[in-house]
Protein backbone atom coordinates (compact mmCIF):
# COMPACT_ATOMS: atom_id res chain seq x y z
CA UNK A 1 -0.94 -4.67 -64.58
CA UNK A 2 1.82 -7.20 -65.46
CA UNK A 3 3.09 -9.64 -62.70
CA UNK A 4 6.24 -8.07 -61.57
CA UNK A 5 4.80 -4.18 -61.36
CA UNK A 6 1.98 -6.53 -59.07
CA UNK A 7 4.80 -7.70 -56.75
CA UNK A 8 6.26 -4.60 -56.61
CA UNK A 9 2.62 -3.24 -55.19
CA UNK A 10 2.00 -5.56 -52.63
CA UNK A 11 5.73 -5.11 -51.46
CA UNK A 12 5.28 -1.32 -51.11
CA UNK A 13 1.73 -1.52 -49.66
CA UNK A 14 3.01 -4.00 -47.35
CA UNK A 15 6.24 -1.78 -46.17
CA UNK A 16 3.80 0.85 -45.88
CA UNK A 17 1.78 -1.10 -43.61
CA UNK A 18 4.50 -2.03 -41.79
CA UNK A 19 6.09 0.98 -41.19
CA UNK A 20 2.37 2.74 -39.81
CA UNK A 21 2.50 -0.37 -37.37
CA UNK A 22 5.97 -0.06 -36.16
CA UNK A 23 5.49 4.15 -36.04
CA UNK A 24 2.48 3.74 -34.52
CA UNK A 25 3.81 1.04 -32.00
CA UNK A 26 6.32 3.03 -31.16
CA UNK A 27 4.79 6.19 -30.77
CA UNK A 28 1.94 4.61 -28.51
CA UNK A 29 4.94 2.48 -26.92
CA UNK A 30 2.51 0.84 -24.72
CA UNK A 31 5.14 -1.66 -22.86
CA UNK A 32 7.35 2.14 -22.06
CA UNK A 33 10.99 0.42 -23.22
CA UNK A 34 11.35 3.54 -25.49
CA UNK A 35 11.67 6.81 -23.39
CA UNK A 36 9.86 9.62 -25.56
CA UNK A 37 7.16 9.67 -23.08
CA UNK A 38 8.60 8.62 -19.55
CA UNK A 39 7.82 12.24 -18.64
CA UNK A 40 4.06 11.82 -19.86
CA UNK A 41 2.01 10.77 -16.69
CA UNK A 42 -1.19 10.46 -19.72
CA UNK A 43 0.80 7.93 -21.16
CA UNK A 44 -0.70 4.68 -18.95
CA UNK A 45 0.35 1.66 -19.84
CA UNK A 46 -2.74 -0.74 -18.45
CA UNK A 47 -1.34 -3.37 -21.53
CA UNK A 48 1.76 -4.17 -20.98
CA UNK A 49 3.28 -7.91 -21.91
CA UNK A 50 3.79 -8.52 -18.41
CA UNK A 51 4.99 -5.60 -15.86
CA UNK A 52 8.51 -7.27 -15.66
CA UNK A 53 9.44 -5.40 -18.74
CA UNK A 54 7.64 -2.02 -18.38
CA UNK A 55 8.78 -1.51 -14.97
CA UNK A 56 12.74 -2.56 -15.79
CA UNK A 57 13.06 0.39 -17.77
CA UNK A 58 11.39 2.76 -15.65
CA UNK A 59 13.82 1.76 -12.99
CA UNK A 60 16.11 2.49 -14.99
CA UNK A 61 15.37 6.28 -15.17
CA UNK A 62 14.25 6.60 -11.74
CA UNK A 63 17.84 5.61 -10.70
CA UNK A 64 16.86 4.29 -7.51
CA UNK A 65 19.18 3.56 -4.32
CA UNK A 66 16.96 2.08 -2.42
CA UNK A 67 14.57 -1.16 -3.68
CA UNK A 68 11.81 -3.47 -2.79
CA UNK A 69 11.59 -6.96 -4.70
CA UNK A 70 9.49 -9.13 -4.80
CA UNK A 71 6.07 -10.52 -5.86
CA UNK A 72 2.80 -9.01 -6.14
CA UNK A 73 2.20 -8.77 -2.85
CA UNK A 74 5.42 -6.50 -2.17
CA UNK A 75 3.80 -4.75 -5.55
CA UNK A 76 0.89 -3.72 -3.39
CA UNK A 77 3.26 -1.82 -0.78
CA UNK A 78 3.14 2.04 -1.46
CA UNK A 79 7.18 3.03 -0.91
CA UNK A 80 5.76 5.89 1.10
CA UNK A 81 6.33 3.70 3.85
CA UNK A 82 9.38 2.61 3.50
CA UNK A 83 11.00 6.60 2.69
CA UNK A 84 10.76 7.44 6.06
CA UNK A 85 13.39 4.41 6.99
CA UNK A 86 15.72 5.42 4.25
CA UNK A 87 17.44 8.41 2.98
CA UNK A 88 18.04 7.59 -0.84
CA UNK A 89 15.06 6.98 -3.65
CA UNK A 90 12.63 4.20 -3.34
CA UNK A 91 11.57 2.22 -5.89
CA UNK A 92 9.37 -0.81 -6.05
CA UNK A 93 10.87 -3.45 -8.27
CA UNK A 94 8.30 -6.54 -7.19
CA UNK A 95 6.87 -8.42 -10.19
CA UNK A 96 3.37 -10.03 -10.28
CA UNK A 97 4.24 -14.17 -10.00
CA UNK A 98 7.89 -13.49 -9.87
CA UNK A 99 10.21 -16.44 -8.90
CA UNK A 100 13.40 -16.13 -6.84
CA UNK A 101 15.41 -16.54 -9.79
CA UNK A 102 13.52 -13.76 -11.37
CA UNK A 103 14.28 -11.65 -8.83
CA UNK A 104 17.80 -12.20 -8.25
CA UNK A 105 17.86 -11.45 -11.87
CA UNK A 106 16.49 -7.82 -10.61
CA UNK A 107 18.72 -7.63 -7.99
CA UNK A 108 21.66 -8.17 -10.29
CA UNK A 109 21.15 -6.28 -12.59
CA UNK A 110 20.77 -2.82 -10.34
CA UNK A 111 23.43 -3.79 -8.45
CA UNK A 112 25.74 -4.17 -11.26
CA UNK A 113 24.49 -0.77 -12.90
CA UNK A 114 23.24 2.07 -10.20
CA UNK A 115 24.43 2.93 -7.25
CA UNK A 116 22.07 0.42 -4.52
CA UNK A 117 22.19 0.70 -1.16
CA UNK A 118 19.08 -0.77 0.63
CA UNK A 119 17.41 -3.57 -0.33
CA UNK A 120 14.36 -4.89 0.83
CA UNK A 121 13.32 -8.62 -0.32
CA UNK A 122 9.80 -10.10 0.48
CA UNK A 123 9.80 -13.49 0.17
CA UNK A 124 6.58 -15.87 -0.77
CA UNK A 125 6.53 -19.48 -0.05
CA UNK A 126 5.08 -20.09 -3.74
CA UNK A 127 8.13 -18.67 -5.44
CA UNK A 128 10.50 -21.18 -4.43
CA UNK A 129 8.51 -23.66 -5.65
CA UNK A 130 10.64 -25.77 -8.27
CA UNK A 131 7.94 -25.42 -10.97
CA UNK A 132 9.42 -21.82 -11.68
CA UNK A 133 13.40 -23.68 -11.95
CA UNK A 134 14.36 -21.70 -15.04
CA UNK A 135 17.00 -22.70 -17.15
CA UNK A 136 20.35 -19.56 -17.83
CA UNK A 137 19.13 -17.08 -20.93
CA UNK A 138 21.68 -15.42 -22.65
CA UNK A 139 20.93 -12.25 -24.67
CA UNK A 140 18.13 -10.86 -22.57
CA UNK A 141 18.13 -6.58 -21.12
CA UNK A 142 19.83 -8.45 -18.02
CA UNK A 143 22.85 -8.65 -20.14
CA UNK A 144 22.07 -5.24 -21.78
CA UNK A 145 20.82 -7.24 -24.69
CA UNK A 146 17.59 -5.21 -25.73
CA UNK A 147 16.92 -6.06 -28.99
CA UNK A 148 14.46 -8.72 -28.07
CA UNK A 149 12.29 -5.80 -26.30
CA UNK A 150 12.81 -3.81 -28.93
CA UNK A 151 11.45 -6.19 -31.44
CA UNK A 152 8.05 -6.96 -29.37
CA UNK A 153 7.55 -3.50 -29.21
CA UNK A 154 7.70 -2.79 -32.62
CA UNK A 155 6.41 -5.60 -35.07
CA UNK A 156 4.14 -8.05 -33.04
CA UNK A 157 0.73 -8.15 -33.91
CA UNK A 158 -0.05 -8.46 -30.37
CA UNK A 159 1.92 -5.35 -29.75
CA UNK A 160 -0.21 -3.20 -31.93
CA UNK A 161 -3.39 -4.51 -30.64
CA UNK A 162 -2.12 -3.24 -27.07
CA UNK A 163 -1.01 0.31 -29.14
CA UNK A 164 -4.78 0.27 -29.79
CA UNK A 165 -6.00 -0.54 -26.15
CA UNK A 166 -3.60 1.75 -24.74
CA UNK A 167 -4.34 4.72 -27.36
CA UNK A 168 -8.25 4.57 -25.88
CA UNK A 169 -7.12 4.59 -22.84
CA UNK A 170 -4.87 8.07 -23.13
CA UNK A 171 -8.12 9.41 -25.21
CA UNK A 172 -10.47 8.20 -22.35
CA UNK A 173 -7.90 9.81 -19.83
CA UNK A 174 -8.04 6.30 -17.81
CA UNK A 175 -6.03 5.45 -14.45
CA UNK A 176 -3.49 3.71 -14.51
CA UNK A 177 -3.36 1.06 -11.73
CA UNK A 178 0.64 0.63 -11.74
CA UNK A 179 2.10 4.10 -11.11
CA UNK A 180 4.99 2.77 -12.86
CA UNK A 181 7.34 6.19 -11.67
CA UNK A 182 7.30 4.30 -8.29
CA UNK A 183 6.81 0.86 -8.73
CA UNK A 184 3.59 0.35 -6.62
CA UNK A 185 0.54 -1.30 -7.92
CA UNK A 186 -2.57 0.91 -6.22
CA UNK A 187 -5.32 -1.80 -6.47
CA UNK A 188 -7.42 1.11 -7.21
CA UNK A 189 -10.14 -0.68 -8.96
CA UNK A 190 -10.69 -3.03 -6.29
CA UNK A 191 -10.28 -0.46 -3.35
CA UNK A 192 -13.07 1.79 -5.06
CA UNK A 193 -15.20 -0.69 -5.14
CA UNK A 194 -14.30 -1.92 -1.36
CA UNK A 195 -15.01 1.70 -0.86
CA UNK A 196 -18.38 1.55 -2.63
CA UNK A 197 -19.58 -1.84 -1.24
CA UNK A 198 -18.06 -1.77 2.06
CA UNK A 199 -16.59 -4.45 4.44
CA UNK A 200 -19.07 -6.98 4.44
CA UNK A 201 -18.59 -7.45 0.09
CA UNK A 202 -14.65 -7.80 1.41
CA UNK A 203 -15.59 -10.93 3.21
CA UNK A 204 -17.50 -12.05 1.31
CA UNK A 205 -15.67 -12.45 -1.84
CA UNK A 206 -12.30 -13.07 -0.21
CA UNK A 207 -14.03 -16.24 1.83
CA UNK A 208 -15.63 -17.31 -1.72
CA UNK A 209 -11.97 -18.13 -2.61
CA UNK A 210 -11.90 -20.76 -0.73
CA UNK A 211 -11.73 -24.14 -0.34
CA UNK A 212 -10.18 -23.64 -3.99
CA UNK A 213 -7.74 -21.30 -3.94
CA UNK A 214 -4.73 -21.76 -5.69
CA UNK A 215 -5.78 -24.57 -7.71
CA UNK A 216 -3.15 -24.30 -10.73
CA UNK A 217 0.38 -25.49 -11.00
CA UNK A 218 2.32 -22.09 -9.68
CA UNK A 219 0.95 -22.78 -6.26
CA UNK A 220 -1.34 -25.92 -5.53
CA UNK A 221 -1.22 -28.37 -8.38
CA UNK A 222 2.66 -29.28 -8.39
CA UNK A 223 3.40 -32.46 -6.92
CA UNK A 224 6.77 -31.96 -6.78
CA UNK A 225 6.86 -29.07 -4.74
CA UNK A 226 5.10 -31.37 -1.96
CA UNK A 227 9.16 -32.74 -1.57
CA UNK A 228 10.73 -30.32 1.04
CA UNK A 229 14.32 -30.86 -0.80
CA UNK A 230 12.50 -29.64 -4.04
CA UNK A 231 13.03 -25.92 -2.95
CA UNK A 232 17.15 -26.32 -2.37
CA UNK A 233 17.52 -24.71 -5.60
CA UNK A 234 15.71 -21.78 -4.91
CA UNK A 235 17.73 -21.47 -1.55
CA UNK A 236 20.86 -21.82 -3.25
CA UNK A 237 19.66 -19.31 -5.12
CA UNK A 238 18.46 -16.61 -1.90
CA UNK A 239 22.15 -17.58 -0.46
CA UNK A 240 23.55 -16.02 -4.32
CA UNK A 241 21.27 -13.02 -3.71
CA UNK A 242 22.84 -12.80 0.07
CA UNK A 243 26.40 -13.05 -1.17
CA UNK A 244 26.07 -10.62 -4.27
CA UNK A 245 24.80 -7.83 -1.91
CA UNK A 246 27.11 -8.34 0.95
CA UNK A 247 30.10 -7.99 -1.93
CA UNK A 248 28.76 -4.80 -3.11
CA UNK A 249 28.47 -3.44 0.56
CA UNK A 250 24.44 -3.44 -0.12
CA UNK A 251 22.51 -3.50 2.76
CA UNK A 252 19.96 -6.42 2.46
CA UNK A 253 16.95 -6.76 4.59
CA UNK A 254 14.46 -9.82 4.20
CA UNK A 255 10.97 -10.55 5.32
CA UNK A 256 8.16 -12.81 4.86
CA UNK A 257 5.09 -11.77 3.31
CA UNK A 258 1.95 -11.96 5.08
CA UNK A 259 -0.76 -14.44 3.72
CA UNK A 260 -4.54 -14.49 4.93
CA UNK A 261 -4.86 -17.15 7.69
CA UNK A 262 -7.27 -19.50 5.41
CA UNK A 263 -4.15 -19.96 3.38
CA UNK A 264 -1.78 -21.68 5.53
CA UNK A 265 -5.00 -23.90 6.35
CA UNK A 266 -4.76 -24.93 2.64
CA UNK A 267 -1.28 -25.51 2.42
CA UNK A 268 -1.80 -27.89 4.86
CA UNK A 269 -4.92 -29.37 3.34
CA UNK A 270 -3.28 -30.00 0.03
CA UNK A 271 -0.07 -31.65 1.29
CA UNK A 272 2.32 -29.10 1.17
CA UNK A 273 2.57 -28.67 4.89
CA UNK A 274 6.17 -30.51 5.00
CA UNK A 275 7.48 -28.18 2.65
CA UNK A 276 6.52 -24.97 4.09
CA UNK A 277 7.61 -25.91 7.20
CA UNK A 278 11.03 -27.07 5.82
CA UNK A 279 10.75 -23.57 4.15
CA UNK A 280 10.22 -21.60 7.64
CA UNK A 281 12.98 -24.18 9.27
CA UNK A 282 15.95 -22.87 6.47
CA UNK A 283 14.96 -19.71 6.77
CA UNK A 284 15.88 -19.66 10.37
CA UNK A 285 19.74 -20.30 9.97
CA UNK A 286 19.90 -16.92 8.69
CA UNK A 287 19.07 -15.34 11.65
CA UNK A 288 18.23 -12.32 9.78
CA UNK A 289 14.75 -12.97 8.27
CA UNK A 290 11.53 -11.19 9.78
CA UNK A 291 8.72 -13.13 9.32
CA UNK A 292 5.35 -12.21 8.97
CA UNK A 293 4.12 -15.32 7.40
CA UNK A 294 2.06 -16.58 10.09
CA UNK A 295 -1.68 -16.44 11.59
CA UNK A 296 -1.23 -12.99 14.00
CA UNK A 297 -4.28 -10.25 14.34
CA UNK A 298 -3.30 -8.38 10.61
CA UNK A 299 -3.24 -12.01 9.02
CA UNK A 300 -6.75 -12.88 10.67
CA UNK A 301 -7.91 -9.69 9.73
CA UNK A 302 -9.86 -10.03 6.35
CA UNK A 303 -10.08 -6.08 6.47
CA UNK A 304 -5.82 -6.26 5.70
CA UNK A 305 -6.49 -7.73 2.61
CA UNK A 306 -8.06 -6.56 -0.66
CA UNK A 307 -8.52 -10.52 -2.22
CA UNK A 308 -7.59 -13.78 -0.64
CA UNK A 309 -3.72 -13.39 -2.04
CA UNK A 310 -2.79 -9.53 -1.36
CA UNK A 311 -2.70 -7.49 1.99
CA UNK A 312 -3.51 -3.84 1.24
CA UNK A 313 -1.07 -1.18 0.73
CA UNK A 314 -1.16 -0.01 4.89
CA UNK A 315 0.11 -3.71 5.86
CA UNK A 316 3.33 -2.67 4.33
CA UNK A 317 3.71 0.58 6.73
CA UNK A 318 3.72 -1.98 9.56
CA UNK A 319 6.14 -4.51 7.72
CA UNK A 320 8.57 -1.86 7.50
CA UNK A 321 7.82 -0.41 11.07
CA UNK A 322 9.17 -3.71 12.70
CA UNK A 323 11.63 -4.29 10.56
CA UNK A 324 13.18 -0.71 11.67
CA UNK A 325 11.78 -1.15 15.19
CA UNK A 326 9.29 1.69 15.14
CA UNK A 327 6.61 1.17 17.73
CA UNK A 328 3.79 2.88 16.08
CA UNK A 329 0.41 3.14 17.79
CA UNK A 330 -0.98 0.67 15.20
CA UNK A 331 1.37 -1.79 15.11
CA UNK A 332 0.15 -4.96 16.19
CA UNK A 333 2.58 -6.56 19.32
CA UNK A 334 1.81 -10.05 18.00
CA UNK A 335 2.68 -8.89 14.06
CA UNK A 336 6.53 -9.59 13.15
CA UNK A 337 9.13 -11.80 14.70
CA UNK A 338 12.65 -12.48 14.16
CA UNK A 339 13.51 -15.89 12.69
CA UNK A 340 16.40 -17.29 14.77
CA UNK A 341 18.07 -20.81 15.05
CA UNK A 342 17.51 -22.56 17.92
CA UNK A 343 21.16 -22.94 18.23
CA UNK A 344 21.03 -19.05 19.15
């Protein structure tokens, strides 16, 4: 075999590999931007790149008019509970670690392109912190530029890998633990084995979090964010959010999200106390903000919470119950408040 019919083999054998990748990438489509099998419920996609991505484009066909954003903790919130206060489609829209610009990037984006109504917005103390300050991408799907999402879903070695993890999965008939057709992330693996090992394995591995929880740079390893103006950004950013909805006649309701008591204790311990207090203080002059960010009977209770970081999926039915001023029997009277100026 002379040297040019050579290159001429390893250029077909390698277009034939690449073409079974990208065919088989695409068929598995394990990050769901291509919509073959939306309709699919086998299809889980347990290896996604992140579930920013995944869930964008679900979104998209649910064609939602109502929305919850928001970080993993608003992830955890079944939208069962919030249907009953609305009358168009629910869909959760809260991304694991997600900062405020991410999420007015959300926001955005729906309201630009479908028909919102309702928004709900939980806010978390960690994602104003100015560690997550990103910088303005052009050419990304929030400018209905997909190519980029196109590409990692076709040629990345890293993308095939996940084909591979996610073809076992459909052939194992596994769970998935986003049911990305309504946003909310079940926790099922961790509530079966609450279920299994009962209240007192709760405790026990939620208190075993601490006196080191958080220790990385997104919540407790950040000097910076220990400087209460280092969080103006992200405000200036919540006031965009504010200003884009009330322009698009988009009803916008905001709450705190509920941390386990032990928490607050460590923001305090690590010297972030001034911040989060400057945080709860600009909050106020909205005088729209309920706030559930506090030590109350749900946030003492370590049976609300499924790990140290997340409040179970029920929490949420009583978030949305005070929000809309439904005094159900289980409602906690010391659970929600109104933030208000004190020049009201």
């Amino acid at each position: 075999m002379n040297s040019k019919t050579w290159i001429f083999y390893v250029i077909g054998i390698s277009l034939l590999i690449t073409g079974a990748i990208i065919s088989f990438n695409y068929f598995i489509n394990p990050y769901g931007v291509f919509k073959h099998d939306r309709d699919d419920k086998k299809f889980v996609k347990n290896h996604t790149i992140n579930s920013e991505i995944t869930k964008f484009y679900y979104a998209i066909d649910a064609d939602p008019e109502v929305l919850m954003i928001g970080t993993s903790r608003v992830e955890h919130i079944n939208p069962k509970y919030l249907e009953k206060y609305t009358s168009g489609k629910v869909y959760n829209l809260a991304v694991k670690g997600s900062s405020i610009y991410r999420q007015y990037n959300l926001m955005n984006y729906f309201i630009e392109h479908f028909d919102i109504k309702e928004i709900y917005l939980g806010l978390d103390f960690f994602s104003f912190s100015p560690v997550y300050v990103e910088k303005s991408i052009k050419n990304t799907r929030y400018d209905n530029y997909f190519i980029n999402d196109y590409l990692d879903s076709l040629l990345s070695v890293r993308t095939f890998r996940k084909s591979i993890k996610t073809y076992k999965d459909v052939k194992n008939k596994a769970k998935s633990q986003l049911d990305l057709f309504t946003g909310w992330d079940s926790e099922y693996k961790k509530e079966k084995l609450l279920k299994s090992n009962g209240l007192k394995w709760l405790k026990k591995n939620i208190d075993s979090s601490f006196p080191n929880f958080g220790v990385d740079k997104n919540f407790f390893d950040y000097n910076e964010f220990k400087n209460p103006k280092s969080i103006d950004k992200a405000f200036d950013t919540l006031e965009l959010m504010m200003s884009i909805c009330e322009k698009n006649n988009v009803k916008l309701k905001i709450f705190t999200t509920p941390l386990y008591y032990k928490v607050y204790e460590v923001i305090n311990l690590r010297g972030y106390g001034d911040t989060y207090k400057y945080w709860k203080n600009r909050l106020k002059k909205y005088n729209q903000i309920y706030d559930f960010n506090y030590k109350n009977s749900v946030t003492s209770d370590y049976a609300s919470y499924i790990d140290a970081s997340h409040f179970r999926s029920f929490v949420g039915e009583l978030i949305f119950a005070k929000m809309n001023n439904d005094k159900i029997d289980k409602l906690p009277n010391d659970f929600g408040r109104l933030l208000l100026s004190e020049e009201q």
